[in-house]
N, C-alpha and C. Protein backbone atom coordinates (compact mmCIF):
# COMPACT_ATOMS: atom_id res chain seq x y z
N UNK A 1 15.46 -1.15 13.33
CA UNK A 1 16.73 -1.19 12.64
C UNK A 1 16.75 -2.39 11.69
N UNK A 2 17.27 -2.31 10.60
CA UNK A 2 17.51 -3.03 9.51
C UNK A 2 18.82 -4.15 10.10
N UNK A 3 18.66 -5.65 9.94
CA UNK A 3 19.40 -6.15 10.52
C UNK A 3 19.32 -7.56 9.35
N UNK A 4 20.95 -7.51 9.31
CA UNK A 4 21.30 -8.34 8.24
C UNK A 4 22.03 -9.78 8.50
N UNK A 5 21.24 -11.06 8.45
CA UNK A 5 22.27 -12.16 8.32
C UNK A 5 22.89 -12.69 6.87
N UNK A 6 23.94 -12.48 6.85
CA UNK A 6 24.51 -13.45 5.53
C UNK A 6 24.97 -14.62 5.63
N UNK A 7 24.41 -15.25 4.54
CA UNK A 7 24.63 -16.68 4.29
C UNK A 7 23.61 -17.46 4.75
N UNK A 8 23.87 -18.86 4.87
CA UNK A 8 22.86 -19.79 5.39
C UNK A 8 22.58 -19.74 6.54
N UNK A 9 20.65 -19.60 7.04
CA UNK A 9 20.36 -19.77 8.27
C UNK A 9 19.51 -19.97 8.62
N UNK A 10 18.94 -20.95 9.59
CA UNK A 10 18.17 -21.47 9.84
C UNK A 10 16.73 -20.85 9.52
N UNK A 11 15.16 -20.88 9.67
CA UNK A 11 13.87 -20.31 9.82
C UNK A 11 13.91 -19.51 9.07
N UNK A 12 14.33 -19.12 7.52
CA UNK A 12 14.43 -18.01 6.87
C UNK A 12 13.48 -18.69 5.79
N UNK A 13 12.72 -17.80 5.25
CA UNK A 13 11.15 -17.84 4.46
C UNK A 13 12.25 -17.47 3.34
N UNK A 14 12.37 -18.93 2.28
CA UNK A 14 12.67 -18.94 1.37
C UNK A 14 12.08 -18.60 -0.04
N UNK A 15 10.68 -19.06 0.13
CA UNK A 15 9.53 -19.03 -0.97
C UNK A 15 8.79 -18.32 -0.92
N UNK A 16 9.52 -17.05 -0.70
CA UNK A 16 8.49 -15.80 -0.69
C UNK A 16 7.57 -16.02 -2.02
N UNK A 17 7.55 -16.10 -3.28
CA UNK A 17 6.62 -16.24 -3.88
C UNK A 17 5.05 -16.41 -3.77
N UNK A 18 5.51 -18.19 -2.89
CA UNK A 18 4.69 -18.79 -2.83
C UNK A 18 3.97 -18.73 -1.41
N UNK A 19 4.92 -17.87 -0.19
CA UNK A 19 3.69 -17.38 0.74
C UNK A 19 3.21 -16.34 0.59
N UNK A 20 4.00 -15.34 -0.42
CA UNK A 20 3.54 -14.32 -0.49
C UNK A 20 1.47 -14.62 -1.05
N UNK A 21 1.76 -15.67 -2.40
CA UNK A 21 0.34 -15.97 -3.20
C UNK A 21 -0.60 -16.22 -2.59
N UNK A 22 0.21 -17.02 -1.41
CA UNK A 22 -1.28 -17.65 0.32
C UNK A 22 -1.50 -16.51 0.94
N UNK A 23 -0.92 -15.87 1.72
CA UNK A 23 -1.19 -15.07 2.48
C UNK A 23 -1.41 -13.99 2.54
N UNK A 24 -1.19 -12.85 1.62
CA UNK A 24 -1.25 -11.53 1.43
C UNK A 24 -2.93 -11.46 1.42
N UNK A 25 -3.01 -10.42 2.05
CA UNK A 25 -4.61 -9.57 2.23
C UNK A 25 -4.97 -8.41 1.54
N UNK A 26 -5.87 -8.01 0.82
CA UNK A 26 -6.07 -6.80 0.00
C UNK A 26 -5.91 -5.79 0.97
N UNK A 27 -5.92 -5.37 1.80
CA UNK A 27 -5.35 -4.58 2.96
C UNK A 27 -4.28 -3.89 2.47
N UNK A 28 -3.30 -4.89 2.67
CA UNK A 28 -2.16 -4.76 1.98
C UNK A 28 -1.78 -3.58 0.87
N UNK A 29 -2.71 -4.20 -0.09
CA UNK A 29 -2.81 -3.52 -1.84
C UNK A 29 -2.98 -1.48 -0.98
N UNK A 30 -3.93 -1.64 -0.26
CA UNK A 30 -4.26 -0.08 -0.02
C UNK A 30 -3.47 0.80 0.48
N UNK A 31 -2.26 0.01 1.32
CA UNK A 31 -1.26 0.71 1.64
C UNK A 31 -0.41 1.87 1.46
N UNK A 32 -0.40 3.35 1.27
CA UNK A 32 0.49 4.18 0.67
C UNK A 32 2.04 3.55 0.35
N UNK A 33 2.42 2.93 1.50
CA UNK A 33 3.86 2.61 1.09
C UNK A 33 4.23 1.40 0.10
N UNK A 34 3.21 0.54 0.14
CA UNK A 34 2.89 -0.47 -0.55
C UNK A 34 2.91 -0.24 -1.99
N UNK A 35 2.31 0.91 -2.47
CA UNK A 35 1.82 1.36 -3.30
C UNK A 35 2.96 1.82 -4.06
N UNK A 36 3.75 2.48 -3.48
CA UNK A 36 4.53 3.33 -3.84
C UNK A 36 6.22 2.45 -4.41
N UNK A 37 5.88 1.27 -3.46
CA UNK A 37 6.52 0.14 -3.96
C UNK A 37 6.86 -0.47 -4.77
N UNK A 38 5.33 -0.68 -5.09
CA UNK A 38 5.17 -1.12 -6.48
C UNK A 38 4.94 -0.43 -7.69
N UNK A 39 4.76 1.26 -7.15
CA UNK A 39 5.21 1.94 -8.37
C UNK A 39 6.61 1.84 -9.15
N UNK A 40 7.27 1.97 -7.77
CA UNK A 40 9.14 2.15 -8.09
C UNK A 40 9.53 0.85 -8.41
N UNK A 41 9.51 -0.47 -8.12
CA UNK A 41 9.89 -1.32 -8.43
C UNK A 41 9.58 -2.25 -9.95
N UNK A 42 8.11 -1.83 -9.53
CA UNK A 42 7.41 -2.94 -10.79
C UNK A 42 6.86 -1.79 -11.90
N UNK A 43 7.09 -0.74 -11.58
CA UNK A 43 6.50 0.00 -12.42
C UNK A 43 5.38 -0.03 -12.30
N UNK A 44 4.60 -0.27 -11.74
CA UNK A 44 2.84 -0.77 -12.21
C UNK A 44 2.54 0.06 -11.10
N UNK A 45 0.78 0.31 -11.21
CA UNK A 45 -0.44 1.13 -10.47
C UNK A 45 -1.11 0.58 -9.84
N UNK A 46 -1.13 0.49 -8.86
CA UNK A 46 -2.48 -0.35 -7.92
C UNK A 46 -3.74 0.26 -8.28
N UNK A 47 -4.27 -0.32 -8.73
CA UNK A 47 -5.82 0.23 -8.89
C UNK A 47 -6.88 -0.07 -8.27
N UNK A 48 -7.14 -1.55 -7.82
CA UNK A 48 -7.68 -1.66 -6.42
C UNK A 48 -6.47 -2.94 -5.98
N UNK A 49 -7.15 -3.52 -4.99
CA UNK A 49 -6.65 -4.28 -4.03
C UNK A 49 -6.81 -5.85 -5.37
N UNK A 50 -7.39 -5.74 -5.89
CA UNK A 50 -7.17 -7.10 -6.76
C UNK A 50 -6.91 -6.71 -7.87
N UNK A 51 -6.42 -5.37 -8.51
CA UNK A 51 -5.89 -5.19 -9.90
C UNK A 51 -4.99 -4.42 -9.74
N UNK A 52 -3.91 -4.64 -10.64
CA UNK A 52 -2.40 -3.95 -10.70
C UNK A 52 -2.44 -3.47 -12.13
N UNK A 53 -2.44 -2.61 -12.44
CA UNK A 53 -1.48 -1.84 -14.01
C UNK A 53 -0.26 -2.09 -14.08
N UNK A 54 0.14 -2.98 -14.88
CA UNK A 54 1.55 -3.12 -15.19
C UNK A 54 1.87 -2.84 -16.99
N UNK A 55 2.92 -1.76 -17.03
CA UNK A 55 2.89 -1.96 -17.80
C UNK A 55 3.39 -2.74 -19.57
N UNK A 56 3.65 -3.83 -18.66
CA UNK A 56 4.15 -4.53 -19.64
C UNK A 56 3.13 -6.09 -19.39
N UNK A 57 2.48 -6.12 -18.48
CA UNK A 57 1.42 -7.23 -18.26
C UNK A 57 0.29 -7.12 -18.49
N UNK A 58 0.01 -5.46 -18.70
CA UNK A 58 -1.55 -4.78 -18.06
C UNK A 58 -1.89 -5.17 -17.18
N UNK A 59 -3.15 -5.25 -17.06
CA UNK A 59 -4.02 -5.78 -15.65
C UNK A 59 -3.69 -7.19 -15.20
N UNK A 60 -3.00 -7.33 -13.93
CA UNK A 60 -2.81 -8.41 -13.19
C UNK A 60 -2.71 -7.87 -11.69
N UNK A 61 -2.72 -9.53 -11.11
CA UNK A 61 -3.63 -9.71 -9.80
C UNK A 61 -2.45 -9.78 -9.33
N UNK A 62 -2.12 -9.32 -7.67
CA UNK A 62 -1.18 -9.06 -6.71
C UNK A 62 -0.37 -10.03 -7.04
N UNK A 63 -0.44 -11.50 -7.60
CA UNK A 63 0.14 -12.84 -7.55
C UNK A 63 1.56 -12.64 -8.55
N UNK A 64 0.49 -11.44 -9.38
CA UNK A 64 2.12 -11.79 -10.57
C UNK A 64 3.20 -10.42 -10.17
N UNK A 65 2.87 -9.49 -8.71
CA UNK A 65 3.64 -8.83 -8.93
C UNK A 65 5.23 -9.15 -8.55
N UNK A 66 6.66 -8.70 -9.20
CA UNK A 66 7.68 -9.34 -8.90
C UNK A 66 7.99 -10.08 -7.75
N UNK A 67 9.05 -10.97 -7.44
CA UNK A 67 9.46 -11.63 -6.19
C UNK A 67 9.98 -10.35 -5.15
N UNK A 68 10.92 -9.75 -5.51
CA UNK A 68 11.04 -8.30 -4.75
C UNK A 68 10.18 -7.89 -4.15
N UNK A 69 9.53 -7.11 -5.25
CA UNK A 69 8.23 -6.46 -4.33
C UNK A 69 7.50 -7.04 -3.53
N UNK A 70 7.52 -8.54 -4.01
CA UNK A 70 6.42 -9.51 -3.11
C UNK A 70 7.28 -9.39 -1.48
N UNK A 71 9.05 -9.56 -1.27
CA UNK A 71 9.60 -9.54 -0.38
C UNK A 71 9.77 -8.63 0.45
N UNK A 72 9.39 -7.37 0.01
CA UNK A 72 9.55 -5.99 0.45
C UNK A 72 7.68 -5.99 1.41
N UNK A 73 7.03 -6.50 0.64
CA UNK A 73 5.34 -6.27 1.09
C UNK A 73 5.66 -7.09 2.35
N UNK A 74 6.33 -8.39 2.36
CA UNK A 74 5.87 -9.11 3.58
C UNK A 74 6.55 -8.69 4.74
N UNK A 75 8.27 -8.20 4.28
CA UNK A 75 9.01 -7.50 5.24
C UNK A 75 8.20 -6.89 5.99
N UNK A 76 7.25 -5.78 5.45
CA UNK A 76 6.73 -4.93 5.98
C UNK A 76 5.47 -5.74 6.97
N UNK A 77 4.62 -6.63 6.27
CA UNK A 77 3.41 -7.24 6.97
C UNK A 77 3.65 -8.02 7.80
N UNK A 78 4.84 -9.15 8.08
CA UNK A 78 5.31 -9.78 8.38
C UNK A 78 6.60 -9.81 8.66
N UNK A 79 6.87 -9.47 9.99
CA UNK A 79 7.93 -8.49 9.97
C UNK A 79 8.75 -9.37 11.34
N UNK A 80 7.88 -10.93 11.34
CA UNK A 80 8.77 -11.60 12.72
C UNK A 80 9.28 -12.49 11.92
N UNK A 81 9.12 -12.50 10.65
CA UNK A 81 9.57 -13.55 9.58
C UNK A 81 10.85 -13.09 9.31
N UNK A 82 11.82 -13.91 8.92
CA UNK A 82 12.98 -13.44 8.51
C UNK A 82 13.20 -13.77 7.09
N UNK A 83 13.06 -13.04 6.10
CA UNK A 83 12.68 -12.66 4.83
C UNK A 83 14.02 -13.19 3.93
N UNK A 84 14.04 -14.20 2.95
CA UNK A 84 15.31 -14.32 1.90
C UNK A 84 15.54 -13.17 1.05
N UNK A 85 15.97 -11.91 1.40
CA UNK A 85 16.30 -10.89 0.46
C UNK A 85 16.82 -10.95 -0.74
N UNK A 86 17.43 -12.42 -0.87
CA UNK A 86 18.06 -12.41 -1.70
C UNK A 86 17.05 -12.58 -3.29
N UNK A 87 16.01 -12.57 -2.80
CA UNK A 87 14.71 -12.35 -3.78
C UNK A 87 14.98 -10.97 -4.74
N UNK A 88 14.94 -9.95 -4.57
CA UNK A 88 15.28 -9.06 -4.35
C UNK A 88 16.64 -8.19 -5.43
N UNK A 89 16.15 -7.40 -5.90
CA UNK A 89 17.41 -6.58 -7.01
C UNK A 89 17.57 -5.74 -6.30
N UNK A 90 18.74 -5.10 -6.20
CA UNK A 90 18.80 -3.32 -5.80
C UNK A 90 18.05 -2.35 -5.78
N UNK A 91 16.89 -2.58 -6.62
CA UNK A 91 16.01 -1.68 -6.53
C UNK A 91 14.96 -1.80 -5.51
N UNK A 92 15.17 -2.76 -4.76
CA UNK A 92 14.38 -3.26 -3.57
C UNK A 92 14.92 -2.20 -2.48
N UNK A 93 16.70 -2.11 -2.01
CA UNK A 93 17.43 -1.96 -1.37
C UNK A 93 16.89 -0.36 -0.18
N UNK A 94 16.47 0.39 -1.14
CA UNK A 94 15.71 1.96 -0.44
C UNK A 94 14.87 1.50 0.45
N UNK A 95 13.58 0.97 -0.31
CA UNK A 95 12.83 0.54 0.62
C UNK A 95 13.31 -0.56 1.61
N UNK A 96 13.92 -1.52 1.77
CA UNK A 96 13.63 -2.29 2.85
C UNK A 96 14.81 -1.57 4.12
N UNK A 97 15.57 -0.70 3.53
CA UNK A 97 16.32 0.59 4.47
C UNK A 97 15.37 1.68 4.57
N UNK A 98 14.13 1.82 4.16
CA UNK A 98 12.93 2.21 4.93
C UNK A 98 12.22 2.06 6.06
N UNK A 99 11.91 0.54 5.55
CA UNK A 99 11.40 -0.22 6.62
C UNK A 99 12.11 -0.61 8.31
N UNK A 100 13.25 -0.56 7.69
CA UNK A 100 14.14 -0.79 9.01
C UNK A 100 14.70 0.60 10.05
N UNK A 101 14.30 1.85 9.32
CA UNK A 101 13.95 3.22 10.20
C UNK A 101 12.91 3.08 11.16
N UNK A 102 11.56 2.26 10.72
CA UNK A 102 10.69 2.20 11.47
C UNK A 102 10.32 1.27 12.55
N UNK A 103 10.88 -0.11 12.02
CA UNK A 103 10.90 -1.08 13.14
C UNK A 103 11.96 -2.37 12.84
N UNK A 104 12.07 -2.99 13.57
CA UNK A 104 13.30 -3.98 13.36
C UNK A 104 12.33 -5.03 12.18
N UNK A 105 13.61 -5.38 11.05
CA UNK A 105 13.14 -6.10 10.06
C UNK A 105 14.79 -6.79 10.20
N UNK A 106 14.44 -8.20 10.08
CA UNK A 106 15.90 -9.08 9.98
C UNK A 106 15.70 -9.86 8.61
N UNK A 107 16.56 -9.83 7.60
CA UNK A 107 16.54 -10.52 6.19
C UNK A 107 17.83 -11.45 6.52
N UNK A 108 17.69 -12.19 5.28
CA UNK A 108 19.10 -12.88 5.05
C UNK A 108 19.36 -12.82 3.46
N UNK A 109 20.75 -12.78 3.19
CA UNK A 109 21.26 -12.10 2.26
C UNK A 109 22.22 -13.67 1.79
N UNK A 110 22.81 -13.75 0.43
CA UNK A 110 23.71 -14.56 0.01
C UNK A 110 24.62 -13.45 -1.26
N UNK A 111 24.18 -12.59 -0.78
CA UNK A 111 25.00 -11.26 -2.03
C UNK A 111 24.89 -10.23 -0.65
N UNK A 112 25.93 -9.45 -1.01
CA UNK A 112 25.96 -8.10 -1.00
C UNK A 112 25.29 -6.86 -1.98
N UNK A 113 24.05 -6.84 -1.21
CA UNK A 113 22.57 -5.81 -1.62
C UNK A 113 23.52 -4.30 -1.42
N UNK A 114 23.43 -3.42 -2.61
CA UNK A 114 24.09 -2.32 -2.92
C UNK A 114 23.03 -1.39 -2.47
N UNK A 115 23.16 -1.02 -0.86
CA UNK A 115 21.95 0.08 -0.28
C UNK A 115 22.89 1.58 -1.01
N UNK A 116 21.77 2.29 -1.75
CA UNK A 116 22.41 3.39 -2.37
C UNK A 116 22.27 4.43 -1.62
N UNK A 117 22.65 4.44 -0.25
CA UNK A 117 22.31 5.60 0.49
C UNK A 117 23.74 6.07 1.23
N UNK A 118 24.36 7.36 1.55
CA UNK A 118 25.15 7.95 1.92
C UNK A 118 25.50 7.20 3.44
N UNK A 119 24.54 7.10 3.64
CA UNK A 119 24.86 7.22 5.30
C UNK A 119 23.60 5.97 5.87
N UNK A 120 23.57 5.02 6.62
CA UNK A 120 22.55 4.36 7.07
C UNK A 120 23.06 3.32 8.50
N UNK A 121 22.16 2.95 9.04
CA UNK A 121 22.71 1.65 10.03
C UNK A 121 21.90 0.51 10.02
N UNK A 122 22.96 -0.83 9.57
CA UNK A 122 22.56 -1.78 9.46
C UNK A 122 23.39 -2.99 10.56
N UNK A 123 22.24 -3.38 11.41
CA UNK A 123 23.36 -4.28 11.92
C UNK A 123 23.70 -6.18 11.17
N UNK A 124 25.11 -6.16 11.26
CA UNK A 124 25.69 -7.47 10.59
C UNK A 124 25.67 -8.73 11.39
N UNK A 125 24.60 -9.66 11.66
CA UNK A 125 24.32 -10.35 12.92
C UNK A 125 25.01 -11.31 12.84
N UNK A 126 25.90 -11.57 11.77
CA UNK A 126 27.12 -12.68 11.71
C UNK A 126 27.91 -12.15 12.74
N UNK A 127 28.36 -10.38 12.92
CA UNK A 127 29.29 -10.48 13.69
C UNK A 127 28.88 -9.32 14.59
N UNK A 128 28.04 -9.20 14.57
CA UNK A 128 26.90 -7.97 15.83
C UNK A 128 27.85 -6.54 15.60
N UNK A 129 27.86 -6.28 14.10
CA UNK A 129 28.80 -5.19 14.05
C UNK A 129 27.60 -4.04 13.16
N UNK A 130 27.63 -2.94 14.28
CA UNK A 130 26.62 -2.10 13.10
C UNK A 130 27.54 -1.20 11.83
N UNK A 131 27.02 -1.25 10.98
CA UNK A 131 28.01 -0.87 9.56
C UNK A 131 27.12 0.35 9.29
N UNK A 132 27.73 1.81 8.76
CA UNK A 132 27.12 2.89 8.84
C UNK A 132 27.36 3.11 7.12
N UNK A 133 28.01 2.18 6.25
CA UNK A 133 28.00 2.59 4.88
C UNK A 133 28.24 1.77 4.31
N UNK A 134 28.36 1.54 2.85
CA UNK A 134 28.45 0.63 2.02
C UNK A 134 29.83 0.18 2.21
N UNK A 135 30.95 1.01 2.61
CA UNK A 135 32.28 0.47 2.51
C UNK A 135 32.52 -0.90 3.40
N UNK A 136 31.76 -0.20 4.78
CA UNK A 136 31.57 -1.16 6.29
C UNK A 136 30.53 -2.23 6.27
N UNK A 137 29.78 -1.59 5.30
CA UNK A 137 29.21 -3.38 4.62
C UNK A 137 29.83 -4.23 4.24
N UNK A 138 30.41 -4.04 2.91
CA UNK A 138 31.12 -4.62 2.08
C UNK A 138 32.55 -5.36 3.26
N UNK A 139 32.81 -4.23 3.64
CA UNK A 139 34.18 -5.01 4.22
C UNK A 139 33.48 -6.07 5.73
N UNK A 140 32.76 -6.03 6.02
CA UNK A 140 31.67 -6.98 7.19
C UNK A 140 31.46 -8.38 6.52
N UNK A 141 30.99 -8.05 5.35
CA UNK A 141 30.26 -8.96 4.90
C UNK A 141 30.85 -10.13 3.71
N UNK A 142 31.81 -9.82 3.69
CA UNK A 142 32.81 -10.46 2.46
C UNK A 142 33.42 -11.81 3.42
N UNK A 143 33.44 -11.53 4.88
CA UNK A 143 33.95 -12.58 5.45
C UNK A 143 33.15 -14.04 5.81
N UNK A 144 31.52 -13.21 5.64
CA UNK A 144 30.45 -14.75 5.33
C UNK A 144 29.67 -15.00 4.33
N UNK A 145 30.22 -14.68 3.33
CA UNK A 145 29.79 -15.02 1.83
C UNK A 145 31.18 -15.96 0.91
């Protein structure tokens, strides 16, 4: 389950950037979902594990792909980390309500992330309230921002 703290909190991986640049493994790059990630987000093609098609960069190395996507990859790889979402545009929002179908992923938020989906469950760990839509987000989450 997708599980959301807002606002300031402690052990939260701020510089995704910059662990993303240390730590990521070409592993990674081969990923279907990975892939598909960085189709939808960055626009760009994985072509191997050390070259990306972008097309507005051309060929570049995993390092320059967006902060998003970089936050969405580790969510997934690194998944005891509690991730600054706030990295992150709306177009992140599908996938990391992907990720949280499959196994518990906890982010922290300083916005209200517009999940564009009908129906979903996210729990609000400010106030251990699970919210089943954007309305019950919004109205959850306005009280710790």
């Amino acid at each position: 389950m997708l599980k959301i703290y807002f606002g300031d909190l402690d052990n939260v991986l701020h510089n995704v950037e910059t662990y993303f640049n240390n730590q990521y493994q070409y592993a990674w790059l081969d990923d279907e979902f990975v892939k598909e990630v960085i189709n939808d987000v960055d626009k760009s093609i994985v072509q191997s594990p050390e070259c990306i098609l972008s097309p507005v960069l051309r060929q570049i190395p995993p390092t320059k792909l967006s902060g998003g996507t970089k936050a969405v990859i580790l969510m997934k790889y690194v998944p005891e980390r509690i991730i600054n979402a706030s990295n992150c545009g709306n177009n992140c929002a599908k996938w990391i309500l992907k990720l949280g179908e499959d196994k518990d992923i906890t982010i922290n938020l300083h916005h209200i992330m517009e999940f564009d989906a009908d129906s979903f469950e996210i729990e609000v760990l400010n106030s251990n309230f699970i919210v089943h839509n954007m309305k019950e987000l919004v109205n959850t989450a306005v009280d710790f921002l």
